[in-house]
PDB file of N, CA and C in Angstrom:
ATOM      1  N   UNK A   1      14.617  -7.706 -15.305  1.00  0.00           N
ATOM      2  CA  UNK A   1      13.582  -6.961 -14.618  1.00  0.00           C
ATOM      3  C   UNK A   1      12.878  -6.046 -15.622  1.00  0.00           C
ATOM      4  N   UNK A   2      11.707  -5.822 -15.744  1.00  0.00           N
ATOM      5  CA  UNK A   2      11.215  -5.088 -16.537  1.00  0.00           C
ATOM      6  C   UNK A   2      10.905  -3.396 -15.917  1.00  0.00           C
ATOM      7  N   UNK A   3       9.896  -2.932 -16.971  1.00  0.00           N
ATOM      8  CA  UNK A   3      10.208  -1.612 -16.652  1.00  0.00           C
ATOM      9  C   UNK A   3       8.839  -0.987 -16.948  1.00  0.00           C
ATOM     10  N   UNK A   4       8.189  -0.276 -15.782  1.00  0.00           N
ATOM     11  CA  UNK A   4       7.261   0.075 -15.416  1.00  0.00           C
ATOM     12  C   UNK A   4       6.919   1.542 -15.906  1.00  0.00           C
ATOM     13  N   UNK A   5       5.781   1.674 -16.867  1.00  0.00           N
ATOM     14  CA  UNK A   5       5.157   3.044 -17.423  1.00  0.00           C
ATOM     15  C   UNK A   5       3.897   3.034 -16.890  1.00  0.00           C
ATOM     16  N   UNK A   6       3.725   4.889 -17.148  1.00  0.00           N
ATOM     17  CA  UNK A   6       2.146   5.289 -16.101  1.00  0.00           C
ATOM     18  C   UNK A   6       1.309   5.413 -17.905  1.00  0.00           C
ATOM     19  N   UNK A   7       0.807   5.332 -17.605  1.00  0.00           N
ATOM     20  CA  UNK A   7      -0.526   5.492 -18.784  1.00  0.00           C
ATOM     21  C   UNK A   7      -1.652   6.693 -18.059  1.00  0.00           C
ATOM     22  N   UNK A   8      -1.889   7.548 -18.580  1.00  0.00           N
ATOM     23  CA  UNK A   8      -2.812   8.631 -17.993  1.00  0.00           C
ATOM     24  C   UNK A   8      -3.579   8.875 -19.191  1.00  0.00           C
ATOM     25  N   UNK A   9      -4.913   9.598 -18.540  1.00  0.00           N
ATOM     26  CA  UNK A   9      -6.143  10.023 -19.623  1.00  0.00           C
ATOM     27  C   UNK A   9      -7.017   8.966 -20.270  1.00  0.00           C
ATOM     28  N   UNK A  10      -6.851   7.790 -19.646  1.00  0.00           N
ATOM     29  CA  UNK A  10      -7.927   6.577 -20.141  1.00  0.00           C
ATOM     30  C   UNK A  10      -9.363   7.270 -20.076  1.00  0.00           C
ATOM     31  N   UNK A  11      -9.715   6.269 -20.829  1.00  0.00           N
ATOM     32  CA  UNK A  11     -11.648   6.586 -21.165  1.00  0.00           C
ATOM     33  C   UNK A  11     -11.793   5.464 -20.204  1.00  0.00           C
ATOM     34  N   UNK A  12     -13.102   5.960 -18.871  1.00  0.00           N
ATOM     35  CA  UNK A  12     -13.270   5.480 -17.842  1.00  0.00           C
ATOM     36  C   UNK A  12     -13.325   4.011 -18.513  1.00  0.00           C
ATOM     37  N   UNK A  13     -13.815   3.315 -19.343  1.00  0.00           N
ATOM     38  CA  UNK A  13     -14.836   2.162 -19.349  1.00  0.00           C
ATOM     39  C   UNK A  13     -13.041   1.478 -20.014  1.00  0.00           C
ATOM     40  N   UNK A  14     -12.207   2.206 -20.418  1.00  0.00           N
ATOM     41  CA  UNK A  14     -10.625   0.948 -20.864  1.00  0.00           C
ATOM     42  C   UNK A  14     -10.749   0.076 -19.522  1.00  0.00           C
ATOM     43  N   UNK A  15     -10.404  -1.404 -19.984  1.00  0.00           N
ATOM     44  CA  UNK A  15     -10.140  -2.514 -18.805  1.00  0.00           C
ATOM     45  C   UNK A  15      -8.483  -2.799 -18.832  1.00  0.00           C
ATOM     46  N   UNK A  16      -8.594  -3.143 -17.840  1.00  0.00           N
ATOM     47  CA  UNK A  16      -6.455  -3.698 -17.957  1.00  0.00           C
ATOM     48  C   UNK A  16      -6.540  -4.872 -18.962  1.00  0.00           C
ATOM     49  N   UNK A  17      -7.191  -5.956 -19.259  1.00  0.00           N
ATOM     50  CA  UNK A  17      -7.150  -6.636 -20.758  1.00  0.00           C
ATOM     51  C   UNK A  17      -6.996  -5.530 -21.393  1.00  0.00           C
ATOM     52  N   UNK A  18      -7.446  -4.826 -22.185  1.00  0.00           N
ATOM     53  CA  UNK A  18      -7.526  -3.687 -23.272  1.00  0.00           C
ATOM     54  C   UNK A  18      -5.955  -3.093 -23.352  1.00  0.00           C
ATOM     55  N   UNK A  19      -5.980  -2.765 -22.006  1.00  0.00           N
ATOM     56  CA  UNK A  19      -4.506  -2.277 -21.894  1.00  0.00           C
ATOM     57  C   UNK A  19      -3.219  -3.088 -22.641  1.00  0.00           C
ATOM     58  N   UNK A  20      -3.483  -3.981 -21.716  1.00  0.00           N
ATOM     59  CA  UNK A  20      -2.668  -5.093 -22.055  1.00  0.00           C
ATOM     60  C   UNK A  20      -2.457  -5.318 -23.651  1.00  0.00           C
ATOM     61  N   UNK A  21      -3.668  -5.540 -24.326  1.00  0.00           N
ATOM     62  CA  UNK A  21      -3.434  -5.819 -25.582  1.00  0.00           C
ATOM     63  C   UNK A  21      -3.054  -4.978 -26.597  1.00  0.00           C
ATOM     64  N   UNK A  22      -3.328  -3.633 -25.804  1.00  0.00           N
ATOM     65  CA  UNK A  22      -2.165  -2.611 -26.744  1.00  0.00           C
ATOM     66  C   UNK A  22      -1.078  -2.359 -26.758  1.00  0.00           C
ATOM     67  N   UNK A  23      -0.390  -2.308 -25.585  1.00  0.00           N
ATOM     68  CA  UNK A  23       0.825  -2.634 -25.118  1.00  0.00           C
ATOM     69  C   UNK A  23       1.363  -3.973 -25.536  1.00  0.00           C
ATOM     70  N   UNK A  24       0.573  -5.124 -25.623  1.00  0.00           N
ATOM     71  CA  UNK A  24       1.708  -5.695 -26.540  1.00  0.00           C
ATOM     72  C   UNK A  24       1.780  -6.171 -27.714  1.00  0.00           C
ATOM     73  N   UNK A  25       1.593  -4.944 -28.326  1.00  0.00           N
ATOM     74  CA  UNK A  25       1.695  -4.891 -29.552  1.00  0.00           C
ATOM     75  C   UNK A  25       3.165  -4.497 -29.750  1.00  0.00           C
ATOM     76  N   UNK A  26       3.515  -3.268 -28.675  1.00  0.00           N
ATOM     77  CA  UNK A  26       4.886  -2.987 -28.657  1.00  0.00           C
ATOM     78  C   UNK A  26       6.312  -3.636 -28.319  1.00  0.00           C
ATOM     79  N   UNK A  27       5.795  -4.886 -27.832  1.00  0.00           N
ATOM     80  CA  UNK A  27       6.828  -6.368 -26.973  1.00  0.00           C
ATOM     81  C   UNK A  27       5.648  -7.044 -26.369  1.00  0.00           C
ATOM     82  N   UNK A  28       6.307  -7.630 -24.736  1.00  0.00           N
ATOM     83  CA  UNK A  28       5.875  -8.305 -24.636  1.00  0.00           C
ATOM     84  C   UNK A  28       5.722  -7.832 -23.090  1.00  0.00           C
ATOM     85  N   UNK A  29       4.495  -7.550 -22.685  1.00  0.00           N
ATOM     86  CA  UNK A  29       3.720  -6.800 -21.821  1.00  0.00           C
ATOM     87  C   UNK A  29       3.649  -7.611 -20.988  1.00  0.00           C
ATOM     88  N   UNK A  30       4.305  -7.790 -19.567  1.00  0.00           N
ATOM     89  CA  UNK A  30       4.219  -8.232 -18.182  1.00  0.00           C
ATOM     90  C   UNK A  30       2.956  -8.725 -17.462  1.00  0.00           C
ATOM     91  N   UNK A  31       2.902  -7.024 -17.533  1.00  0.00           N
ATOM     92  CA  UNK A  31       1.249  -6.789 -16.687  1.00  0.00           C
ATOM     93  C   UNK A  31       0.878  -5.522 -16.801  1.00  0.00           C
ATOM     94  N   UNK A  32      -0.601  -5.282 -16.705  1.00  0.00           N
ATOM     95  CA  UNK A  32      -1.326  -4.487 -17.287  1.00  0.00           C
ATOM     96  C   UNK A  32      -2.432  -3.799 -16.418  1.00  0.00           C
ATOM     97  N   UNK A  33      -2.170  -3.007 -15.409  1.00  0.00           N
ATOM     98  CA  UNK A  33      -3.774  -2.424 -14.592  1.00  0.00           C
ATOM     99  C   UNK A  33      -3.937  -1.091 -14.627  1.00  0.00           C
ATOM    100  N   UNK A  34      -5.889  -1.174 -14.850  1.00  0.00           N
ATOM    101  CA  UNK A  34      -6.088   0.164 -14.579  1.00  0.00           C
ATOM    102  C   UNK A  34      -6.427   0.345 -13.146  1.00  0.00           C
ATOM    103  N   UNK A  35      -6.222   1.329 -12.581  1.00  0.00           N
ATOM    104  CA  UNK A  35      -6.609   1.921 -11.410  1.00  0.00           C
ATOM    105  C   UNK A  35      -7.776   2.024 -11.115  1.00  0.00           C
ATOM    106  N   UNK A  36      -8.490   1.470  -9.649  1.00  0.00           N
ATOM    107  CA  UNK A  36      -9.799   1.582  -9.711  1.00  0.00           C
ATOM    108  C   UNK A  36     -10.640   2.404  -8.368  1.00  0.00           C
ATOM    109  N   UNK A  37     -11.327   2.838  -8.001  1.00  0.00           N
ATOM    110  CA  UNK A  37     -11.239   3.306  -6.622  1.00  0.00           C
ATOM    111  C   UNK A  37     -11.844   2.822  -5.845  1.00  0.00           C
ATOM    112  N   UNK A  38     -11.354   2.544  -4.616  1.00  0.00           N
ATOM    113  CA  UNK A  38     -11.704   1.085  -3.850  1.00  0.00           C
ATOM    114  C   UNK A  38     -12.981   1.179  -3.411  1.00  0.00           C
ATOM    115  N   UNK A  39     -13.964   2.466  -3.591  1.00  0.00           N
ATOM    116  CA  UNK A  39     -15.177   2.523  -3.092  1.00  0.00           C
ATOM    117  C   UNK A  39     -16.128   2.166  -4.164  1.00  0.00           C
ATOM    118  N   UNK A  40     -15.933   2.395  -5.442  1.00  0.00           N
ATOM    119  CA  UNK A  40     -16.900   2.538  -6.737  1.00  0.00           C
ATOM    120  C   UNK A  40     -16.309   1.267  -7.074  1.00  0.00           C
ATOM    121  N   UNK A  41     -14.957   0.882  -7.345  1.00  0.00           N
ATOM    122  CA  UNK A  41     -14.958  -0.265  -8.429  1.00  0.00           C
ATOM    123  C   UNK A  41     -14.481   0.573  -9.627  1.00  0.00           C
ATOM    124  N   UNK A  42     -14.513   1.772 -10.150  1.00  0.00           N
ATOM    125  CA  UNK A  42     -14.762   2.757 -11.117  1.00  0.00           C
ATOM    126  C   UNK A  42     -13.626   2.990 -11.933  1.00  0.00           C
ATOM    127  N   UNK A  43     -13.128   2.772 -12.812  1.00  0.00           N
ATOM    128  CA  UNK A  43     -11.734   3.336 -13.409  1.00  0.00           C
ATOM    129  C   UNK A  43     -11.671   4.899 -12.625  1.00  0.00           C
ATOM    130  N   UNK A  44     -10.204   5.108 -12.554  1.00  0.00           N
ATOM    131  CA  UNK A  44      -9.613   6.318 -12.352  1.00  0.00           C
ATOM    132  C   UNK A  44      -8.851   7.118 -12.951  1.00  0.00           C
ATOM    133  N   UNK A  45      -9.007   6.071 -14.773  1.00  0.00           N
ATOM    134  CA  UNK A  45      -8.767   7.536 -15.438  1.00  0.00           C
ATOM    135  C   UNK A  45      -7.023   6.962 -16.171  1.00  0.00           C
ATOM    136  N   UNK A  46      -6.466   6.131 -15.416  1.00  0.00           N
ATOM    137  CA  UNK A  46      -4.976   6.252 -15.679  1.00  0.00           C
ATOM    138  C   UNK A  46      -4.238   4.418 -14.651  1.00  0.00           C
ATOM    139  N   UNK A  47      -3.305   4.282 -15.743  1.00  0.00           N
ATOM    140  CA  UNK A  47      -2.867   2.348 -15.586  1.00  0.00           C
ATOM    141  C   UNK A  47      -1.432   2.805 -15.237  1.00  0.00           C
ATOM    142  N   UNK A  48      -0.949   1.356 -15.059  1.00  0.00           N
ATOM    143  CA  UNK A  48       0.224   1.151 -15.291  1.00  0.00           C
ATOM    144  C   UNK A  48       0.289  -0.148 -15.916  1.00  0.00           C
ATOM    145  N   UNK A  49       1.792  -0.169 -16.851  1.00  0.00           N
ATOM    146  CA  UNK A  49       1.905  -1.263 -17.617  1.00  0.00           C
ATOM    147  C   UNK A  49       3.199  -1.720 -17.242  1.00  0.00           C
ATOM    148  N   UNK A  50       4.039  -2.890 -17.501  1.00  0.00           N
ATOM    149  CA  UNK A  50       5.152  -3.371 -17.095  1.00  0.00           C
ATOM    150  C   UNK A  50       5.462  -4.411 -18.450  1.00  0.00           C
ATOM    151  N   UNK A  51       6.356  -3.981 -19.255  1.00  0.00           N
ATOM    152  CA  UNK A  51       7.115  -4.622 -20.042  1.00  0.00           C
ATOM    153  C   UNK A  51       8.321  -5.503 -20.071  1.00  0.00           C
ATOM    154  N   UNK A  52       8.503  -6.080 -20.617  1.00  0.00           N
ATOM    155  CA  UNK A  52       9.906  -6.791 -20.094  1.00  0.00           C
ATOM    156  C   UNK A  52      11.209  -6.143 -20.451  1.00  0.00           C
ATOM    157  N   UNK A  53      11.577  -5.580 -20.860  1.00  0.00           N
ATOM    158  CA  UNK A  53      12.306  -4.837 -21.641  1.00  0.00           C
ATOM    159  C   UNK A  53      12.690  -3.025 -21.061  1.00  0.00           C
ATOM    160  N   UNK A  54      13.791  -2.492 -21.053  1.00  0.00           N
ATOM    161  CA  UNK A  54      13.579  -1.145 -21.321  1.00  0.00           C
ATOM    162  C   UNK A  54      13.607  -0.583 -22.952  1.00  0.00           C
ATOM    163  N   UNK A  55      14.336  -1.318 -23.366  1.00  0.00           N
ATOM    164  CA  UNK A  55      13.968  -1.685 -25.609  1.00  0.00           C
ATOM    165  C   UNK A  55      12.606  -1.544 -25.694  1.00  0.00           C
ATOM    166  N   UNK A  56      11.643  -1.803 -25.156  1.00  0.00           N
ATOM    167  CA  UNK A  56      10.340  -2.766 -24.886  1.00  0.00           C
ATOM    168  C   UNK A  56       9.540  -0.921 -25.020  1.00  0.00           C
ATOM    169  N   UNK A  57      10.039  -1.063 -23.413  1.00  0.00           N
ATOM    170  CA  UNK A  57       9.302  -0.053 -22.939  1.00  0.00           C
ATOM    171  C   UNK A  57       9.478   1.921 -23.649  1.00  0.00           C
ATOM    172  N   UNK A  58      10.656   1.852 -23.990  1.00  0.00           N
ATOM    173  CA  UNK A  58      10.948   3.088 -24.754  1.00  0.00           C
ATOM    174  C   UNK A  58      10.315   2.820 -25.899  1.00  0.00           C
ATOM    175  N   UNK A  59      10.332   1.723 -26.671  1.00  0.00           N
ATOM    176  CA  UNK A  59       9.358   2.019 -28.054  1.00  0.00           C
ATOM    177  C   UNK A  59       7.543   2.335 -27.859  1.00  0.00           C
ATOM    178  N   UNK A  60       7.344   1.639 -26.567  1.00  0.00           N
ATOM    179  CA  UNK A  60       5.797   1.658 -26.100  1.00  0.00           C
ATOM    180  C   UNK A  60       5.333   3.439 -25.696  1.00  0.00           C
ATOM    181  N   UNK A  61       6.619   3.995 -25.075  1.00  0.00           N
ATOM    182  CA  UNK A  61       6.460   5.403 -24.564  1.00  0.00           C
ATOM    183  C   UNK A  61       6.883   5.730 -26.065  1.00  0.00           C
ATOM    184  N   UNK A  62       7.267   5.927 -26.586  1.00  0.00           N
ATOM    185  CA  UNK A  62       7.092   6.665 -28.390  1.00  0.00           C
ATOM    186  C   UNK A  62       6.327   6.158 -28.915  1.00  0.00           C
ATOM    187  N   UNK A  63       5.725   5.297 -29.903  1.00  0.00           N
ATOM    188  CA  UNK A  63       5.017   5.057 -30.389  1.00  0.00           C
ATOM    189  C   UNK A  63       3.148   5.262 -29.684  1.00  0.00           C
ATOM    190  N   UNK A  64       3.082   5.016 -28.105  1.00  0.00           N
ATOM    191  CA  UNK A  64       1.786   4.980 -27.876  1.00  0.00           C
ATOM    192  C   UNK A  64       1.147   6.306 -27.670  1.00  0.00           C
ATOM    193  N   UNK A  65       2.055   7.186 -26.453  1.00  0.00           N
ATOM    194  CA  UNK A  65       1.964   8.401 -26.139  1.00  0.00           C
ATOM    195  C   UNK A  65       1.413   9.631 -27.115  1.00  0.00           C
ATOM    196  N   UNK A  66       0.240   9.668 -26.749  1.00  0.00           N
ATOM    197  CA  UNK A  66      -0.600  10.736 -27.406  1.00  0.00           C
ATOM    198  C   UNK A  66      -1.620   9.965 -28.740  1.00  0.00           C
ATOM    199  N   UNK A  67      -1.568   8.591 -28.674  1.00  0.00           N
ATOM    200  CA  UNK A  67      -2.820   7.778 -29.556  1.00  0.00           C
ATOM    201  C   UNK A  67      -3.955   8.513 -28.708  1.00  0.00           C
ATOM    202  N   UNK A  68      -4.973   7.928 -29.970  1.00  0.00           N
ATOM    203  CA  UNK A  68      -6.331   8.121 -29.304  1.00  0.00           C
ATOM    204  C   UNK A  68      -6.434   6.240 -29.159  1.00  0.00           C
ATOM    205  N   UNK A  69      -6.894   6.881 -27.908  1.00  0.00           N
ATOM    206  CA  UNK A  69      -7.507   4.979 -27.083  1.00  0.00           C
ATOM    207  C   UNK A  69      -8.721   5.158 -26.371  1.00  0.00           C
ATOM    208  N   UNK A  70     -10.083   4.547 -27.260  1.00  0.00           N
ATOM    209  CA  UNK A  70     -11.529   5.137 -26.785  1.00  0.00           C
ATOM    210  C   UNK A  70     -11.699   6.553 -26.743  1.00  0.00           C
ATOM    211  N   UNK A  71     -11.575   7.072 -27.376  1.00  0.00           N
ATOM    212  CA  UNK A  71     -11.673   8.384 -27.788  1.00  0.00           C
ATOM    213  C   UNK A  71     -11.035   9.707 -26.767  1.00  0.00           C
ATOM    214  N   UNK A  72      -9.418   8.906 -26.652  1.00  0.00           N
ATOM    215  CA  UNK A  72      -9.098   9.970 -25.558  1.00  0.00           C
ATOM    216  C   UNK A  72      -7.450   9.953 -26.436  1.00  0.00           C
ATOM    217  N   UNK A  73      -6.756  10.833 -26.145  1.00  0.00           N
ATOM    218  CA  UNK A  73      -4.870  10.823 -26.289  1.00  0.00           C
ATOM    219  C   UNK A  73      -5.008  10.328 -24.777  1.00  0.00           C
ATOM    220  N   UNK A  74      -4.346   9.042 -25.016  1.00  0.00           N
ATOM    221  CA  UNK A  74      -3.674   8.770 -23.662  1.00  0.00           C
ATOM    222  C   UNK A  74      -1.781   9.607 -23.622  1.00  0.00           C
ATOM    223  N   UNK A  75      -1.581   9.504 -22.306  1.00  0.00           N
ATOM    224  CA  UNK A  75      -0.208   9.978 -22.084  1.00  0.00           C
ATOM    225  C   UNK A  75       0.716   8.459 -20.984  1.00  0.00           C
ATOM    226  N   UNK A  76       1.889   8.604 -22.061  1.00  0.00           N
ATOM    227  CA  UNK A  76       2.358   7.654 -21.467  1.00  0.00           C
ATOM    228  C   UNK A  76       3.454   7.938 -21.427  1.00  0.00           C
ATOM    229  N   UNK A  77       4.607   7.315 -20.299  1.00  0.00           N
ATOM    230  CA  UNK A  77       5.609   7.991 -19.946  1.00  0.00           C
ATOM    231  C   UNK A  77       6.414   6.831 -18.731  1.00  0.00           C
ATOM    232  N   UNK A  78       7.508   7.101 -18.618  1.00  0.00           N
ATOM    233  CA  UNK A  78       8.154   6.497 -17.627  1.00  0.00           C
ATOM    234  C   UNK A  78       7.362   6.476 -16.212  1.00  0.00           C
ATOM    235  N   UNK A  79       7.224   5.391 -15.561  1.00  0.00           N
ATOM    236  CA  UNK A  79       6.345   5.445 -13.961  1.00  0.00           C
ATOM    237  C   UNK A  79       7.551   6.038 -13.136  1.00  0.00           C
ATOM    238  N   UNK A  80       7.235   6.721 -12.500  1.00  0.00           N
ATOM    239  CA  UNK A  80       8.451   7.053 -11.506  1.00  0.00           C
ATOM    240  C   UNK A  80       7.624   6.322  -9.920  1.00  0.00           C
ATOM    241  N   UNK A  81       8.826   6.325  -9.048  1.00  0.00           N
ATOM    242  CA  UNK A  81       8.555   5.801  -7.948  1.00  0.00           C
ATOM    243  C   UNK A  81       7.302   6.809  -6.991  1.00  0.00           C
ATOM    244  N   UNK A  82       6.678   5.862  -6.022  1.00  0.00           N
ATOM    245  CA  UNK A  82       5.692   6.595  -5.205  1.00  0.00           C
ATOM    246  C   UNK A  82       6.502   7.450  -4.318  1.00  0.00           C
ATOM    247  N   UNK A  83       5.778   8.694  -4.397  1.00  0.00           N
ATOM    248  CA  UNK A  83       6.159   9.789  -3.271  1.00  0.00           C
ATOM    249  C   UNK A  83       5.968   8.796  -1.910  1.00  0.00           C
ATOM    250  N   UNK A  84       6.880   8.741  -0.902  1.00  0.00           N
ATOM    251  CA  UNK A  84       6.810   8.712   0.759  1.00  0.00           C
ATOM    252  C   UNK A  84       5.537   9.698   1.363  1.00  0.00           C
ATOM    253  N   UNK A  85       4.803   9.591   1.884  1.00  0.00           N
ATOM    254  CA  UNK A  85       3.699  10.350   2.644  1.00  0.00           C
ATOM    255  C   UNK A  85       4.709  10.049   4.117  1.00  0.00           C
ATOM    256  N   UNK A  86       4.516  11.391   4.327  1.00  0.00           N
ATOM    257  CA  UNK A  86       5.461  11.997   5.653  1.00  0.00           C
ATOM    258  C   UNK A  86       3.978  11.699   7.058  1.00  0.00           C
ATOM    259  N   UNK A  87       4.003  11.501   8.288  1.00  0.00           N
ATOM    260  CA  UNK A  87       2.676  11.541   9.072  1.00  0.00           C
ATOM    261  C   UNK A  87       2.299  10.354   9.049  1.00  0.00           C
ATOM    262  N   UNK A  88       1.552   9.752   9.946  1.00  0.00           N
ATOM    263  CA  UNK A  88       0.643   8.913   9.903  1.00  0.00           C
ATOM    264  C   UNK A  88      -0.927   8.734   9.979  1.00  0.00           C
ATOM    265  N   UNK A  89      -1.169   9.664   8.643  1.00  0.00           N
ATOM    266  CA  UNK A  89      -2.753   9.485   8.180  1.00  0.00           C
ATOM    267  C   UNK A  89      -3.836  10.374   9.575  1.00  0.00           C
ATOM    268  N   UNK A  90      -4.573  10.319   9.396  1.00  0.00           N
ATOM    269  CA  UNK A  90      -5.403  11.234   9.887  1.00  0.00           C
ATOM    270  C   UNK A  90      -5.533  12.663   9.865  1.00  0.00           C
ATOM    271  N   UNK A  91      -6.564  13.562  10.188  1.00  0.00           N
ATOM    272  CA  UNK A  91      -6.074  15.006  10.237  1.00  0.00           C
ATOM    273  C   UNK A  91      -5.842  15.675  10.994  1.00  0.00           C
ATOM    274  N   UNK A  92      -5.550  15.440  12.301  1.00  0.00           N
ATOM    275  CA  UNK A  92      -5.186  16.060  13.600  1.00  0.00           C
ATOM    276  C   UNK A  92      -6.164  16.836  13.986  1.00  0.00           C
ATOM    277  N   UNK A  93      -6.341  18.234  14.031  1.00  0.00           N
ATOM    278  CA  UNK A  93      -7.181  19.045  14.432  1.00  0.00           C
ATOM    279  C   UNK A  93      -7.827  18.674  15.828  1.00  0.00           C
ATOM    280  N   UNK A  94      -8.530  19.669  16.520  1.00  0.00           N
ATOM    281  CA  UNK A  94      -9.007  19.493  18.038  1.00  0.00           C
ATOM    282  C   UNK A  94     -10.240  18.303  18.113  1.00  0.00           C
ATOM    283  N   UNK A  95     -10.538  17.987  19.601  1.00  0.00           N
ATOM    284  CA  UNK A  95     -11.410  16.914  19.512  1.00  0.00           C
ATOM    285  C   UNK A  95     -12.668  17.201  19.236  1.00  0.00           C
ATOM    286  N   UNK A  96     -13.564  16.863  18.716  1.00  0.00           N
ATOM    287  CA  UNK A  96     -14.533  17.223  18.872  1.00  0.00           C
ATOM    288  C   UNK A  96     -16.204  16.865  20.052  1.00  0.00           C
ATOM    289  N   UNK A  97     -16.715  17.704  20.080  1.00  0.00           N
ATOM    290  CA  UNK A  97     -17.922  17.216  21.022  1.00  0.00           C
ATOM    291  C   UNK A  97     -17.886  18.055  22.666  1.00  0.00           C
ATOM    292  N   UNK A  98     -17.864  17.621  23.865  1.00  0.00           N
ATOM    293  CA  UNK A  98     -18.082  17.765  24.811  1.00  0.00           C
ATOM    294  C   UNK A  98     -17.024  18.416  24.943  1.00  0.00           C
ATOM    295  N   UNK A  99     -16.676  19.749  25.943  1.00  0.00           N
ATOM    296  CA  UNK A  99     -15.766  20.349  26.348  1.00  0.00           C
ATOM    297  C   UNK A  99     -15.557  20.250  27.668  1.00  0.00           C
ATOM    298  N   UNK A 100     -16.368  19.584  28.416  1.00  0.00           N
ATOM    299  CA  UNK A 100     -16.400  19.912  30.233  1.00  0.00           C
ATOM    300  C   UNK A 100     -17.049  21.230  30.867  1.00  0.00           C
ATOM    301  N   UNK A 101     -17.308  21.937  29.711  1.00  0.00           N
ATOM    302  CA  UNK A 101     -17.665  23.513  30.543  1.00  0.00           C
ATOM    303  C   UNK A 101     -19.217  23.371  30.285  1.00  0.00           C
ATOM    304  N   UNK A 102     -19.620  23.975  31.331  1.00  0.00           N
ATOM    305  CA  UNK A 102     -21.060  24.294  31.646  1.00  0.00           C
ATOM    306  C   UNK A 102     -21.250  26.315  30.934  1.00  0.00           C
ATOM    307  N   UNK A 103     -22.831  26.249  29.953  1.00  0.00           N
ATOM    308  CA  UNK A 103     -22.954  27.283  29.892  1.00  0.00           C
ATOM    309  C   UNK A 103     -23.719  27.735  30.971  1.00  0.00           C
ATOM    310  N   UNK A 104     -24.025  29.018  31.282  1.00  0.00           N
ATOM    311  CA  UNK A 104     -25.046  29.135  32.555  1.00  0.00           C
ATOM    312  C   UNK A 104     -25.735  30.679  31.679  1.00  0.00           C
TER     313      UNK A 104
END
């Protein structure tokens, strides 16, 4: 099973190819995406990469962490798992519009 790092501080215009091909320089790179936002299409700044290896992946988090990539220090680091979101989405608050009451 391989082993999943966050990449943060990309220069909007890095593609997950790009990614990819820096990362495997360090082994042998799984898979490679940048984050995009589902309304623009737009980079968001920060990927994740998946190596095969944790050998793999600890030399990729030393050696890459704090390069310049398109004129930025990226930060790279172990991915940790997604936070749980507690609720089910929406924002509650009162209804809005019609109240039933008449002003006079």
């Amino acid at each position: 099973m391989g082993k999943k790092i966050f990449v943060g501080n990309l220069s909007f215009s890095t593609t997950s190819a790009e990614l990819e091909s820096l990362f495997s320089e360090m082994g042998t790179c799984e898979s490679a995406t940048v984050v995009t936002d589902r309304e623009t299409g737009r980079s968001r700044g920060f990927g994740f990469v998946e190596m095969s290896s944790s050998s793999e992946a600890g030399r990729a988090i030393t050696e890459l962490n704090g390069r310049d990539v398109g004129g930025r220090q990226i930060n790279v680091s172990e991915a940790r798992e997604q936070e749980r979101r507690s609720g089910g989405g929406g924002g509650g608050g009162g209804r809005g519009g019609f109240s039933g009451r008449r002003s006079y």
